[in-house]
PDB file of N, CA and C in Angstrom:
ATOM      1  N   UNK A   1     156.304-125.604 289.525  1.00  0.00           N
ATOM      2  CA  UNK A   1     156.822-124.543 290.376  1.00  0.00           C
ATOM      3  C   UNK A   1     157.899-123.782 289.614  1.00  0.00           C
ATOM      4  N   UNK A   2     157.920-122.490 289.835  1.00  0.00           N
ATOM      5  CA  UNK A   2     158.870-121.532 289.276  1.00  0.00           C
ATOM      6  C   UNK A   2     159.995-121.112 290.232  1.00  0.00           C
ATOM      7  N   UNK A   3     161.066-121.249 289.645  1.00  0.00           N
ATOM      8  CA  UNK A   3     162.404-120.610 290.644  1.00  0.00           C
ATOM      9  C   UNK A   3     162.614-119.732 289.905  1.00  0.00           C
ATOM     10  N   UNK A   4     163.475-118.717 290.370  1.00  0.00           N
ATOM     11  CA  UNK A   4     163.329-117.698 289.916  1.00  0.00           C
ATOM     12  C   UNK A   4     164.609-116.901 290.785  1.00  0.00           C
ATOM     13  N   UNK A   5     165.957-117.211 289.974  1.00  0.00           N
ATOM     14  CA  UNK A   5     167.338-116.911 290.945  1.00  0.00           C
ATOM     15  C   UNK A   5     167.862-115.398 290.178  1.00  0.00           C
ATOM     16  N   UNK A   6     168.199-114.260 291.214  1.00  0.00           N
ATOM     17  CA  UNK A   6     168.271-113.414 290.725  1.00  0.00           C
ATOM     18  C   UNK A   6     169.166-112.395 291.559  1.00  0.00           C
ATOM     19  N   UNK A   7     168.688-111.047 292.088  1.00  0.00           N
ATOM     20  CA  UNK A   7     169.266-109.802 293.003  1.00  0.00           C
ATOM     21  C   UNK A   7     167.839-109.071 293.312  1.00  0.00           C
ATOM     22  N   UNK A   8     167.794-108.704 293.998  1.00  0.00           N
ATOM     23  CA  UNK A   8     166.649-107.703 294.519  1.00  0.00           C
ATOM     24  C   UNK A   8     166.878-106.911 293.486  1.00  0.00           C
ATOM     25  N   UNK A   9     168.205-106.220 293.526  1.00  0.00           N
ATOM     26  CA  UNK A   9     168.733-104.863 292.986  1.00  0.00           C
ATOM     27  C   UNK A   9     168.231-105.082 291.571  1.00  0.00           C
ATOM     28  N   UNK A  10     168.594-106.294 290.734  1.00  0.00           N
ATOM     29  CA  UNK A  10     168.398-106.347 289.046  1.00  0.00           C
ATOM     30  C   UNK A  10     167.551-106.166 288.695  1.00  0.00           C
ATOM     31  N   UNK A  11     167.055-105.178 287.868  1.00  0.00           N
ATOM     32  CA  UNK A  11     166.018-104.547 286.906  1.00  0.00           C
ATOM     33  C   UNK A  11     164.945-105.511 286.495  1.00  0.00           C
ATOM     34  N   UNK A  12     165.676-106.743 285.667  1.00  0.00           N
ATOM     35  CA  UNK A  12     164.962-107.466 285.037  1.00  0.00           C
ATOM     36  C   UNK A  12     164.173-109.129 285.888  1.00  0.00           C
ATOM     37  N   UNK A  13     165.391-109.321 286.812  1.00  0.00           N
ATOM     38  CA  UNK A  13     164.540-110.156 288.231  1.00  0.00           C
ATOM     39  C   UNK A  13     162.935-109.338 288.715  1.00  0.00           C
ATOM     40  N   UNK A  14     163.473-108.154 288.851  1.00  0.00           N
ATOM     41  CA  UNK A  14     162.390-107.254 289.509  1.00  0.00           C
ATOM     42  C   UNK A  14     161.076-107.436 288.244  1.00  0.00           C
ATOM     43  N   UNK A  15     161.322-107.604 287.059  1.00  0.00           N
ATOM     44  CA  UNK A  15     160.581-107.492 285.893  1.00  0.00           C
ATOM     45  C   UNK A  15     159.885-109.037 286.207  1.00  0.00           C
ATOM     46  N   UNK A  16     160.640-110.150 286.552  1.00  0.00           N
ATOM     47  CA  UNK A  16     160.105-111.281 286.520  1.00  0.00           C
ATOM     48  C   UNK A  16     159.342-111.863 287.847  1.00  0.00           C
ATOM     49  N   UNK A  17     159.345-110.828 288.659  1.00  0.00           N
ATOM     50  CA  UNK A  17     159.090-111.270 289.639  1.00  0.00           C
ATOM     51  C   UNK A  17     157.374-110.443 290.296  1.00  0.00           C
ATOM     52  N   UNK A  18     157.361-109.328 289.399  1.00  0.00           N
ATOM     53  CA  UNK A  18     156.668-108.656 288.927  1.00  0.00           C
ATOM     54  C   UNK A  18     155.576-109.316 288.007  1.00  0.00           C
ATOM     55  N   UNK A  19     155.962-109.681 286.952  1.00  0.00           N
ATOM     56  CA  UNK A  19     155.172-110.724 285.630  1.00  0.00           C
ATOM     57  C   UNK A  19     154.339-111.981 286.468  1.00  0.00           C
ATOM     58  N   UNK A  20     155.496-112.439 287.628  1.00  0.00           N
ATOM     59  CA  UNK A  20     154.866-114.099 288.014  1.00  0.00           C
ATOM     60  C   UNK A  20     153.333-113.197 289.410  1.00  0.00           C
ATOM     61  N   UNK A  21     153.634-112.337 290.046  1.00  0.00           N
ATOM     62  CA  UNK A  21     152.879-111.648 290.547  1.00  0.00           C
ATOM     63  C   UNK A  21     151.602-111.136 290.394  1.00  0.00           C
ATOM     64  N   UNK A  22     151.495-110.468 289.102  1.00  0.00           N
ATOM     65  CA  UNK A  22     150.690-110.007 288.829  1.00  0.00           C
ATOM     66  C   UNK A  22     149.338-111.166 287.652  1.00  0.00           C
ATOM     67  N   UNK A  23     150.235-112.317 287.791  1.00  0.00           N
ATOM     68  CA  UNK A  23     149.227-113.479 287.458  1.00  0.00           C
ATOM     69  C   UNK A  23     149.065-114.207 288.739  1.00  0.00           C
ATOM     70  N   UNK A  24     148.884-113.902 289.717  1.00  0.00           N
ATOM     71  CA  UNK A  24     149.120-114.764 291.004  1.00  0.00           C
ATOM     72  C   UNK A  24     150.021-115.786 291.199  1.00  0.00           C
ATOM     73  N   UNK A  25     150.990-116.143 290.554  1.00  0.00           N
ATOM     74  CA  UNK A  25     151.550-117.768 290.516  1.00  0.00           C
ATOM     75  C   UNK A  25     152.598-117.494 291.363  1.00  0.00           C
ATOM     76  N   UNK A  26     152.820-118.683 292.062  1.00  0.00           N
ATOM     77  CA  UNK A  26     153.480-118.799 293.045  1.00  0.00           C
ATOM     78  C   UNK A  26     154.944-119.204 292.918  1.00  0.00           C
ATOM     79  N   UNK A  27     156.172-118.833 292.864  1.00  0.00           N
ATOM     80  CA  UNK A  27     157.151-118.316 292.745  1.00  0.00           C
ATOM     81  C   UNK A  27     158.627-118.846 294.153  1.00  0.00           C
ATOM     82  N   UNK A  28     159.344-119.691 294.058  1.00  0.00           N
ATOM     83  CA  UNK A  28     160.510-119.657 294.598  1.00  0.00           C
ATOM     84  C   UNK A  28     161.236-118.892 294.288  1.00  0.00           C
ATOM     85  N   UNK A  29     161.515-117.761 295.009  1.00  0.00           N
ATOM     86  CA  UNK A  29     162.902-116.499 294.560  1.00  0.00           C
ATOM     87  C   UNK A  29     164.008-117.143 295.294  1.00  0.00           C
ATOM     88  N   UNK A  30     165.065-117.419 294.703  1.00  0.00           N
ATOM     89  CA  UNK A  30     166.411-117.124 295.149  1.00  0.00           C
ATOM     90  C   UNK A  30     167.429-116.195 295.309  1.00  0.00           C
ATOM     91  N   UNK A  31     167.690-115.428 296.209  1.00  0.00           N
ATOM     92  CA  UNK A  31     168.468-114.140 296.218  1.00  0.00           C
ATOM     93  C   UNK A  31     169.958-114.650 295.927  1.00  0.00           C
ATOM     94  N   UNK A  32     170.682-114.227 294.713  1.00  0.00           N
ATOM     95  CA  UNK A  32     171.904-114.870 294.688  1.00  0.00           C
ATOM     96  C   UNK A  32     173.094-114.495 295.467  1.00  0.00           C
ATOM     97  N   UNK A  33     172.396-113.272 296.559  1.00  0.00           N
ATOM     98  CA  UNK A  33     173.572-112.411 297.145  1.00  0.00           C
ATOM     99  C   UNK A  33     173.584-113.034 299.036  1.00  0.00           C
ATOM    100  N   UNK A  34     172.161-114.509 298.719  1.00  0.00           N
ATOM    101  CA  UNK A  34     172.069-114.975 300.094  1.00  0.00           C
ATOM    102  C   UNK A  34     172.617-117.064 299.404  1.00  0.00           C
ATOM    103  N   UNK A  35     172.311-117.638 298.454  1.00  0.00           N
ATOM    104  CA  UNK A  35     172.007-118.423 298.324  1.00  0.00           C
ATOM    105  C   UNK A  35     172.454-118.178 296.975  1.00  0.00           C
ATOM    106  N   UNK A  36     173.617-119.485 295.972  1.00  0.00           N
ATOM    107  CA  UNK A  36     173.720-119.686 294.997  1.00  0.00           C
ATOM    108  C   UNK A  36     172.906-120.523 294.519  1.00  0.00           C
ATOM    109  N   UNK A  37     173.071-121.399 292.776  1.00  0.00           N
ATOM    110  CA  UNK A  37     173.014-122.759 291.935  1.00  0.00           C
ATOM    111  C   UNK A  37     173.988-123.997 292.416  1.00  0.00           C
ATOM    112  N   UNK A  38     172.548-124.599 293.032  1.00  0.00           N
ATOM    113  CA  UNK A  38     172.881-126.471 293.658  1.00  0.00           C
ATOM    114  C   UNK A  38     173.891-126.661 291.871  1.00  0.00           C
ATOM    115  N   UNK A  39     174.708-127.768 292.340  1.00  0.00           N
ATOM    116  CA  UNK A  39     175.528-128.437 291.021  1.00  0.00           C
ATOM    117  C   UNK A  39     174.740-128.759 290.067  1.00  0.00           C
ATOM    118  N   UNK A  40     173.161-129.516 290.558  1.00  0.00           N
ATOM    119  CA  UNK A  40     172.062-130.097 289.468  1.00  0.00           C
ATOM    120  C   UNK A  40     171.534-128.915 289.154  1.00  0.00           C
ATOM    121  N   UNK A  41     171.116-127.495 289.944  1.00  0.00           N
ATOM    122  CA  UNK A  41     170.414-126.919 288.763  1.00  0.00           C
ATOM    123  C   UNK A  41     171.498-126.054 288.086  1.00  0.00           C
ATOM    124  N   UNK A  42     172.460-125.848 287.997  1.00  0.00           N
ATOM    125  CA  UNK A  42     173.841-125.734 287.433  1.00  0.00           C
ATOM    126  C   UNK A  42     173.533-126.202 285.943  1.00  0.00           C
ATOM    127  N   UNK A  43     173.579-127.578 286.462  1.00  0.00           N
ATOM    128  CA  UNK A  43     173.631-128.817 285.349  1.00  0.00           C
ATOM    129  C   UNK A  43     172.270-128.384 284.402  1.00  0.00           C
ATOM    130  N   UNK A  44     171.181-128.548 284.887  1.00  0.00           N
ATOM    131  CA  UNK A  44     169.917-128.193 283.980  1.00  0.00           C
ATOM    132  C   UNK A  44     169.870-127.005 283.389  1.00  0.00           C
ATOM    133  N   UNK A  45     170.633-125.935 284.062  1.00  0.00           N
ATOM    134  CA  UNK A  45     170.939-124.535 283.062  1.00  0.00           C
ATOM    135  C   UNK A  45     171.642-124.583 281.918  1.00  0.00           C
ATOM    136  N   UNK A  46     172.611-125.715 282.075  1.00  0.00           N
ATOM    137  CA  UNK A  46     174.127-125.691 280.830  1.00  0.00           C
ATOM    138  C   UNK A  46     172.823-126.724 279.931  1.00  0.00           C
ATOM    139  N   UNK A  47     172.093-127.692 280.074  1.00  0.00           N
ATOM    140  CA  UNK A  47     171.233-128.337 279.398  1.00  0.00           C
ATOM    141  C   UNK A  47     170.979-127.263 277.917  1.00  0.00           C
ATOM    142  N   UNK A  48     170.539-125.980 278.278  1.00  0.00           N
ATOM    143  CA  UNK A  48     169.499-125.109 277.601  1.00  0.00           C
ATOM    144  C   UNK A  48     170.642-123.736 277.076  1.00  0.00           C
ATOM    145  N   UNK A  49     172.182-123.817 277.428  1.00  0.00           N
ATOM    146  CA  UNK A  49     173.245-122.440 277.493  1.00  0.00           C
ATOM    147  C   UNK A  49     173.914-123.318 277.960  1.00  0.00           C
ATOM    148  N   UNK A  50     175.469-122.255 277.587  1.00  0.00           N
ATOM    149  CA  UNK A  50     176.806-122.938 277.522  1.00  0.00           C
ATOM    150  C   UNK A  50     177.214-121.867 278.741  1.00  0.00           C
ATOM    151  N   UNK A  51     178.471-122.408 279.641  1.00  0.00           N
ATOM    152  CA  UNK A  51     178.399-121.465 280.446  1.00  0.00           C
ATOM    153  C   UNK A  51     179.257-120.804 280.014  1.00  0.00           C
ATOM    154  N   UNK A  52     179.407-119.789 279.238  1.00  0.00           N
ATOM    155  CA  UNK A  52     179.644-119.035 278.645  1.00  0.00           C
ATOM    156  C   UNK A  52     178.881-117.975 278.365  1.00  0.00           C
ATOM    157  N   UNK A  53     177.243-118.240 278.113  1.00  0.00           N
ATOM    158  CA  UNK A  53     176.215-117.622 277.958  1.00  0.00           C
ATOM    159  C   UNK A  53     175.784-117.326 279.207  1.00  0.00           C
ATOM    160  N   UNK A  54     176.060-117.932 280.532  1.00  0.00           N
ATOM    161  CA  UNK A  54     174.976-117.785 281.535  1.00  0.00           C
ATOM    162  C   UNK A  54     176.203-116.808 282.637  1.00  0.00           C
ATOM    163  N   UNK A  55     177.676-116.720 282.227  1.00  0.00           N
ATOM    164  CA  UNK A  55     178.351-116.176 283.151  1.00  0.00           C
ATOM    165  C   UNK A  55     178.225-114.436 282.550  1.00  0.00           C
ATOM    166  N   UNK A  56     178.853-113.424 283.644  1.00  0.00           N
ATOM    167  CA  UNK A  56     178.566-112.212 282.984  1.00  0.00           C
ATOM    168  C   UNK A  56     179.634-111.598 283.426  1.00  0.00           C
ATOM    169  N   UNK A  57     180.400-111.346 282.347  1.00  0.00           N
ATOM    170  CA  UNK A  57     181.637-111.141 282.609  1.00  0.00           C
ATOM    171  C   UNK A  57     181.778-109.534 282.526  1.00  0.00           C
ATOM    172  N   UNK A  58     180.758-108.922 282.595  1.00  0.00           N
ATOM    173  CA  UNK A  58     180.655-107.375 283.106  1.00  0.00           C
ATOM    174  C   UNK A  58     180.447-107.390 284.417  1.00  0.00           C
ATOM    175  N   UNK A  59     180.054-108.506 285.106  1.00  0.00           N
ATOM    176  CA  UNK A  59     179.351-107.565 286.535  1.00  0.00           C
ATOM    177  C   UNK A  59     180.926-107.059 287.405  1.00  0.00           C
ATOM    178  N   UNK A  60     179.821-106.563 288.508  1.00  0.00           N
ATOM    179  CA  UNK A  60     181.153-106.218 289.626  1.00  0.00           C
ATOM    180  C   UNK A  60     181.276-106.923 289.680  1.00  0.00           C
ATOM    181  N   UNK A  61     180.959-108.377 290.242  1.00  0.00           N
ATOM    182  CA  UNK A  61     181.387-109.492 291.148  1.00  0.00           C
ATOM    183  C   UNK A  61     182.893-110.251 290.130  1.00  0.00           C
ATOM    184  N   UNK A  62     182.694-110.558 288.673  1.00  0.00           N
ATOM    185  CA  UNK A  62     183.330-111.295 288.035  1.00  0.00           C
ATOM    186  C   UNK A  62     184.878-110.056 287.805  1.00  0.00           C
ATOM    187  N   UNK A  63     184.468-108.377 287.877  1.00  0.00           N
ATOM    188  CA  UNK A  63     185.764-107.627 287.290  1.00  0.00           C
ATOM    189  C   UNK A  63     186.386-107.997 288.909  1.00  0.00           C
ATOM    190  N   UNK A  64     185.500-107.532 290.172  1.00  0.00           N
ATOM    191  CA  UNK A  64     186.365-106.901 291.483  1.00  0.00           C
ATOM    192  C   UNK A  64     187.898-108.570 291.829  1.00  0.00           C
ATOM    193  N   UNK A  65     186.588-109.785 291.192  1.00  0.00           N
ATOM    194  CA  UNK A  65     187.722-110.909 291.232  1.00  0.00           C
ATOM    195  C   UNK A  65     188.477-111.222 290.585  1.00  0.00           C
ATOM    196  N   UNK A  66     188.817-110.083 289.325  1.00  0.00           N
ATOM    197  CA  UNK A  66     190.035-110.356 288.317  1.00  0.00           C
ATOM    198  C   UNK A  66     189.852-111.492 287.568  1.00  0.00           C
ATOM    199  N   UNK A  67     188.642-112.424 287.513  1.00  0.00           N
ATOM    200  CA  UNK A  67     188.516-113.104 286.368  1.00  0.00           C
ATOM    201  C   UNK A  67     188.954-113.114 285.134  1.00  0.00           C
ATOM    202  N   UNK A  68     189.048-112.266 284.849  1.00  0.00           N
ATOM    203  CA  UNK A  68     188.827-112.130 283.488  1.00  0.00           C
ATOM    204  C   UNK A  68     190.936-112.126 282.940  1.00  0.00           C
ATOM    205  N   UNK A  69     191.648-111.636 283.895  1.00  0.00           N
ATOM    206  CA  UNK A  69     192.801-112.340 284.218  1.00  0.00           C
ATOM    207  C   UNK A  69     193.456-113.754 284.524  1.00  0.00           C
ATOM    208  N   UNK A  70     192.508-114.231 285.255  1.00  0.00           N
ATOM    209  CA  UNK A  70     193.259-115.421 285.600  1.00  0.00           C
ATOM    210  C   UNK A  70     192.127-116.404 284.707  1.00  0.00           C
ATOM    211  N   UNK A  71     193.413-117.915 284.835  1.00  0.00           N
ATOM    212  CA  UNK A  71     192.965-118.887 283.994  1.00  0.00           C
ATOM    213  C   UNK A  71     191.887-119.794 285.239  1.00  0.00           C
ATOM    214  N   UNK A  72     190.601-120.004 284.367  1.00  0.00           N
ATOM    215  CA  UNK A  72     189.546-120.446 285.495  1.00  0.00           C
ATOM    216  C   UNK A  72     188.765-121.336 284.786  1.00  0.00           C
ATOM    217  N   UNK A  73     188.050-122.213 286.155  1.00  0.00           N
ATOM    218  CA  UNK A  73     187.234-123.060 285.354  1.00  0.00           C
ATOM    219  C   UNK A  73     185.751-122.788 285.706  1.00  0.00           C
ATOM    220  N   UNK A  74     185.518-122.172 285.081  1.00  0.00           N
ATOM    221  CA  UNK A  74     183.572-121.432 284.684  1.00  0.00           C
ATOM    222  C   UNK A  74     182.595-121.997 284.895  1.00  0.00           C
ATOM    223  N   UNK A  75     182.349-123.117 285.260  1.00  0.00           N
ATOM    224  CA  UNK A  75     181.163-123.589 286.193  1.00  0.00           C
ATOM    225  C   UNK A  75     181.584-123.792 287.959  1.00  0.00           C
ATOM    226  N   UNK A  76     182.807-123.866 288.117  1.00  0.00           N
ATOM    227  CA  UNK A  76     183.574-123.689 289.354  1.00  0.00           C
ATOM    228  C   UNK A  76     183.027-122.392 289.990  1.00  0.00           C
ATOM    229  N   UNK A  77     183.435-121.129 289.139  1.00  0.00           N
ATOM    230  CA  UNK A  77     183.131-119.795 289.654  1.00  0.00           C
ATOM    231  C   UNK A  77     181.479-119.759 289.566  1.00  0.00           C
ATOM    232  N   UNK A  78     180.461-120.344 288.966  1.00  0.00           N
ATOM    233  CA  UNK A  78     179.307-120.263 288.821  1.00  0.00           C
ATOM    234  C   UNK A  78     178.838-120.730 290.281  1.00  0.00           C
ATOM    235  N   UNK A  79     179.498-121.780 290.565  1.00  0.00           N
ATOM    236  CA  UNK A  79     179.125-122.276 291.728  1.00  0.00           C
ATOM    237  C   UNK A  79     179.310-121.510 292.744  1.00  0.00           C
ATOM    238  N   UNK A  80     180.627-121.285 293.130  1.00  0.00           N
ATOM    239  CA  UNK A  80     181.403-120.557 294.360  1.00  0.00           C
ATOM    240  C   UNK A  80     181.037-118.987 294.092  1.00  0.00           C
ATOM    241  N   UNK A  81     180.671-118.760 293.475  1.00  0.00           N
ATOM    242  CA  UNK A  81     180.495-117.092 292.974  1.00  0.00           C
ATOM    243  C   UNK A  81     179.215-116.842 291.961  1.00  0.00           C
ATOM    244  N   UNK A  82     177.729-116.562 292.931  1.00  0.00           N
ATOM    245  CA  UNK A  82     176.736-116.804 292.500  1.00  0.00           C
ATOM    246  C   UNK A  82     176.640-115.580 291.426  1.00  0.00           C
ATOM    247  N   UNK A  83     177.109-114.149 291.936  1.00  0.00           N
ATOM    248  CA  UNK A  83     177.101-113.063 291.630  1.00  0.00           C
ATOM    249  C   UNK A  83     177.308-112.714 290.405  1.00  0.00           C
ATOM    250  N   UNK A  84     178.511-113.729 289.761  1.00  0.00           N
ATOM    251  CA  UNK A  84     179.081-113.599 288.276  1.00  0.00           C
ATOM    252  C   UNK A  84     177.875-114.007 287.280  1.00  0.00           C
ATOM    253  N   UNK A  85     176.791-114.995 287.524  1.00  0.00           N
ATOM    254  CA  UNK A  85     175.898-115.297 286.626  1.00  0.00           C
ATOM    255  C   UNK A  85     174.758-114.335 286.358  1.00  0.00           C
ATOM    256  N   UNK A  86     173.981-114.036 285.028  1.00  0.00           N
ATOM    257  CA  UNK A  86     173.464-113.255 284.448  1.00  0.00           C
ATOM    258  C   UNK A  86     172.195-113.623 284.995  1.00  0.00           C
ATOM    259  N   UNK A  87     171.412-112.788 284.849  1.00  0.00           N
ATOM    260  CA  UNK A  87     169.867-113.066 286.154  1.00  0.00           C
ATOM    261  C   UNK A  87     168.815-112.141 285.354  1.00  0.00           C
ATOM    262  N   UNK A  88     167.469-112.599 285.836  1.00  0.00           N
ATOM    263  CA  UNK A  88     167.298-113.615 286.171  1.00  0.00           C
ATOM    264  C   UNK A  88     168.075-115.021 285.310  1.00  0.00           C
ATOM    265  N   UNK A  89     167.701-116.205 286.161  1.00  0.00           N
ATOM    266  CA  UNK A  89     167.662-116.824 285.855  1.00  0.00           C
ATOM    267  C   UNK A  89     166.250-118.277 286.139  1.00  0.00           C
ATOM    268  N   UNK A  90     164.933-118.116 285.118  1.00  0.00           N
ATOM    269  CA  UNK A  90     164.063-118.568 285.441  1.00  0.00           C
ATOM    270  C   UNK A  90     164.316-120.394 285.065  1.00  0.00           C
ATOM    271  N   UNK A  91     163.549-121.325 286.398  1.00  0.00           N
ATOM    272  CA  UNK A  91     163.630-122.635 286.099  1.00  0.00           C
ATOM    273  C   UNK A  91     162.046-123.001 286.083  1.00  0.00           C
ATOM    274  N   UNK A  92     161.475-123.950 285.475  1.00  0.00           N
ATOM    275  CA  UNK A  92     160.161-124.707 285.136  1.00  0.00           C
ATOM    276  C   UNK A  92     160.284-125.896 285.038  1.00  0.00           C
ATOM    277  N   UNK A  93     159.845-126.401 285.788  1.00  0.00           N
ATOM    278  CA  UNK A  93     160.132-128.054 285.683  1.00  0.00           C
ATOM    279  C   UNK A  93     161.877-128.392 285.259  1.00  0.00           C
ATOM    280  N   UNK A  94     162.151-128.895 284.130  1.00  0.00           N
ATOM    281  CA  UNK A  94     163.473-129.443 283.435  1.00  0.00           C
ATOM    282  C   UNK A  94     163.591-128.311 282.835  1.00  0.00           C
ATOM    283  N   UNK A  95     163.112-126.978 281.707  1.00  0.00           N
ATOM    284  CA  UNK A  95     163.037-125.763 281.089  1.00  0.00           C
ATOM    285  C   UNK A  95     164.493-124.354 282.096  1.00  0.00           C
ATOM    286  N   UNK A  96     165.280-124.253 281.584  1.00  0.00           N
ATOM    287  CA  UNK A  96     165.447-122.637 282.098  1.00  0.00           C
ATOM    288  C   UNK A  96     165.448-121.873 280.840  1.00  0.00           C
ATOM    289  N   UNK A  97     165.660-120.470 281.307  1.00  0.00           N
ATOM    290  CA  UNK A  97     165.648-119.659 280.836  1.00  0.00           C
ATOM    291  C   UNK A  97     166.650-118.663 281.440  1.00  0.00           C
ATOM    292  N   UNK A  98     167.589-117.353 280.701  1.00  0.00           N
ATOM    293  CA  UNK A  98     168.230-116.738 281.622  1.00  0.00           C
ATOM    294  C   UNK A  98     167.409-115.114 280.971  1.00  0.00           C
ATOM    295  N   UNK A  99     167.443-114.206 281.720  1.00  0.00           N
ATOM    296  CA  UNK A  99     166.635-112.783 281.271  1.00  0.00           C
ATOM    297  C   UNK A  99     165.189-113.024 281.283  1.00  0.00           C
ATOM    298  N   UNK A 100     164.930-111.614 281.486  1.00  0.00           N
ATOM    299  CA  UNK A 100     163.327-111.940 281.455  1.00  0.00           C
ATOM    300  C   UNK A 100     162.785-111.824 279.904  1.00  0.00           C
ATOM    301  N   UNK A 101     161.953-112.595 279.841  1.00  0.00           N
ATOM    302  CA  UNK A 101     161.641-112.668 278.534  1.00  0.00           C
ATOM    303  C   UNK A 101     159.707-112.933 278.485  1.00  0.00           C
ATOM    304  N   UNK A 102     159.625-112.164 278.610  1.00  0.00           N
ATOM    305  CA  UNK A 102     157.638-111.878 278.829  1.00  0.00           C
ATOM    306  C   UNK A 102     157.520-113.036 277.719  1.00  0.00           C
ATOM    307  N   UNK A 103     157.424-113.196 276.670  1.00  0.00           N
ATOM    308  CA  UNK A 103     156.503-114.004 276.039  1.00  0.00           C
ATOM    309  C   UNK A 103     156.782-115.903 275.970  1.00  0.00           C
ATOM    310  N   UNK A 104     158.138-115.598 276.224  1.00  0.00           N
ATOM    311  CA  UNK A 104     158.617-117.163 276.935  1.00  0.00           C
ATOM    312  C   UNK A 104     157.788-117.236 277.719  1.00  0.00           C
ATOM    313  N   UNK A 105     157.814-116.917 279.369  1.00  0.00           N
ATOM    314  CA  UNK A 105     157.019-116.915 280.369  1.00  0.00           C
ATOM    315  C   UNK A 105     155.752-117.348 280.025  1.00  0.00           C
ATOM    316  N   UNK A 106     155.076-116.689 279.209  1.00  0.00           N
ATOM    317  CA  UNK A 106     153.560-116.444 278.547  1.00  0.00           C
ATOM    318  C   UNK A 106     153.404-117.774 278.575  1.00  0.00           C
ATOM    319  N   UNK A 107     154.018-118.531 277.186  1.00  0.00           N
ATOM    320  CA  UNK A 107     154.390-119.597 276.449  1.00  0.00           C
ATOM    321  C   UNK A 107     154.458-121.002 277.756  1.00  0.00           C
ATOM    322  N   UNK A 108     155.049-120.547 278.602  1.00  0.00           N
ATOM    323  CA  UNK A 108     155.272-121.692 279.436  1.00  0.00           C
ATOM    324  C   UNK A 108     153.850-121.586 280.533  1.00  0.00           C
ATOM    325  N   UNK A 109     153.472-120.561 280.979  1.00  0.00           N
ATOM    326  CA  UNK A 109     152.333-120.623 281.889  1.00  0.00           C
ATOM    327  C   UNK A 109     151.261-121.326 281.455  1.00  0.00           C
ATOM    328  N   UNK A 110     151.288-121.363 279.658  1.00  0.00           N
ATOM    329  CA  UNK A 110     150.017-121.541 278.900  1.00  0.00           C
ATOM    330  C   UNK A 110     150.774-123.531 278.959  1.00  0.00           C
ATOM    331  N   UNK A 111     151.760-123.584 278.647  1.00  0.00           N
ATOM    332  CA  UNK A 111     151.924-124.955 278.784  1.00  0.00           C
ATOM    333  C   UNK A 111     152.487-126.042 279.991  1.00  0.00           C
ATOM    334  N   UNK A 112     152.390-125.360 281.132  1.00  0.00           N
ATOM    335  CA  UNK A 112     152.598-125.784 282.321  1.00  0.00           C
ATOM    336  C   UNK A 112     151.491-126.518 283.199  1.00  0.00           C
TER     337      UNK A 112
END
């Protein structure tokens, strides 16, 4: 099964959600603006990225909260503040991935 945590609004969710579609496969979306990352799939993301890589310290969500000011602890805000993380963010079994990335995808459908 594919999760698939993202925004309606994001370009590249829309790209992945699009890709899993148009092969028929069936797809858990998570809207991150209804529903964040449980602590374990938290945990299985930092497995594959540092959270450093998976936070996005451009969006609105991470400037409007002054992050980038105050001293914080970055899987804390990942949790409590779904918005700050970079999206998609695709899961496969134990596998993530963050962005859409067509030939990853490819790669994993063919070995799934």
């Amino acid at each position: 099964m594919f999760q698939v945590f993202g925004t309606k609004k994001c370009k590249d969710t829309q790209k992945a959600l699009r890709f899993f579609k148009e092969r028929n496969v069936d797809i858990q979306f998570i809207d991150l603006n209804v529903k964040g990352l449980s602590q374990g799939e938290l945990n299985n993301v930092l497995q594959y990225y540092s959270i450093e890589d998976i936070i996005d310290t451009a969006s609105k969500e991470y400037e409007s909260r002054n992050f980038k000011y105050i001293n914080h602890d970055k899987a804390k805000i990942a949790l409590e503040f779904p918005l700050v993380l970079k999206t998609p963010i695709i899961r496969c079994n134990k596998k993530a991935k963050i962005g859409f990335d067509e030939s990853k995808l490819k790669e994993w459908l063919v070995h799934k």
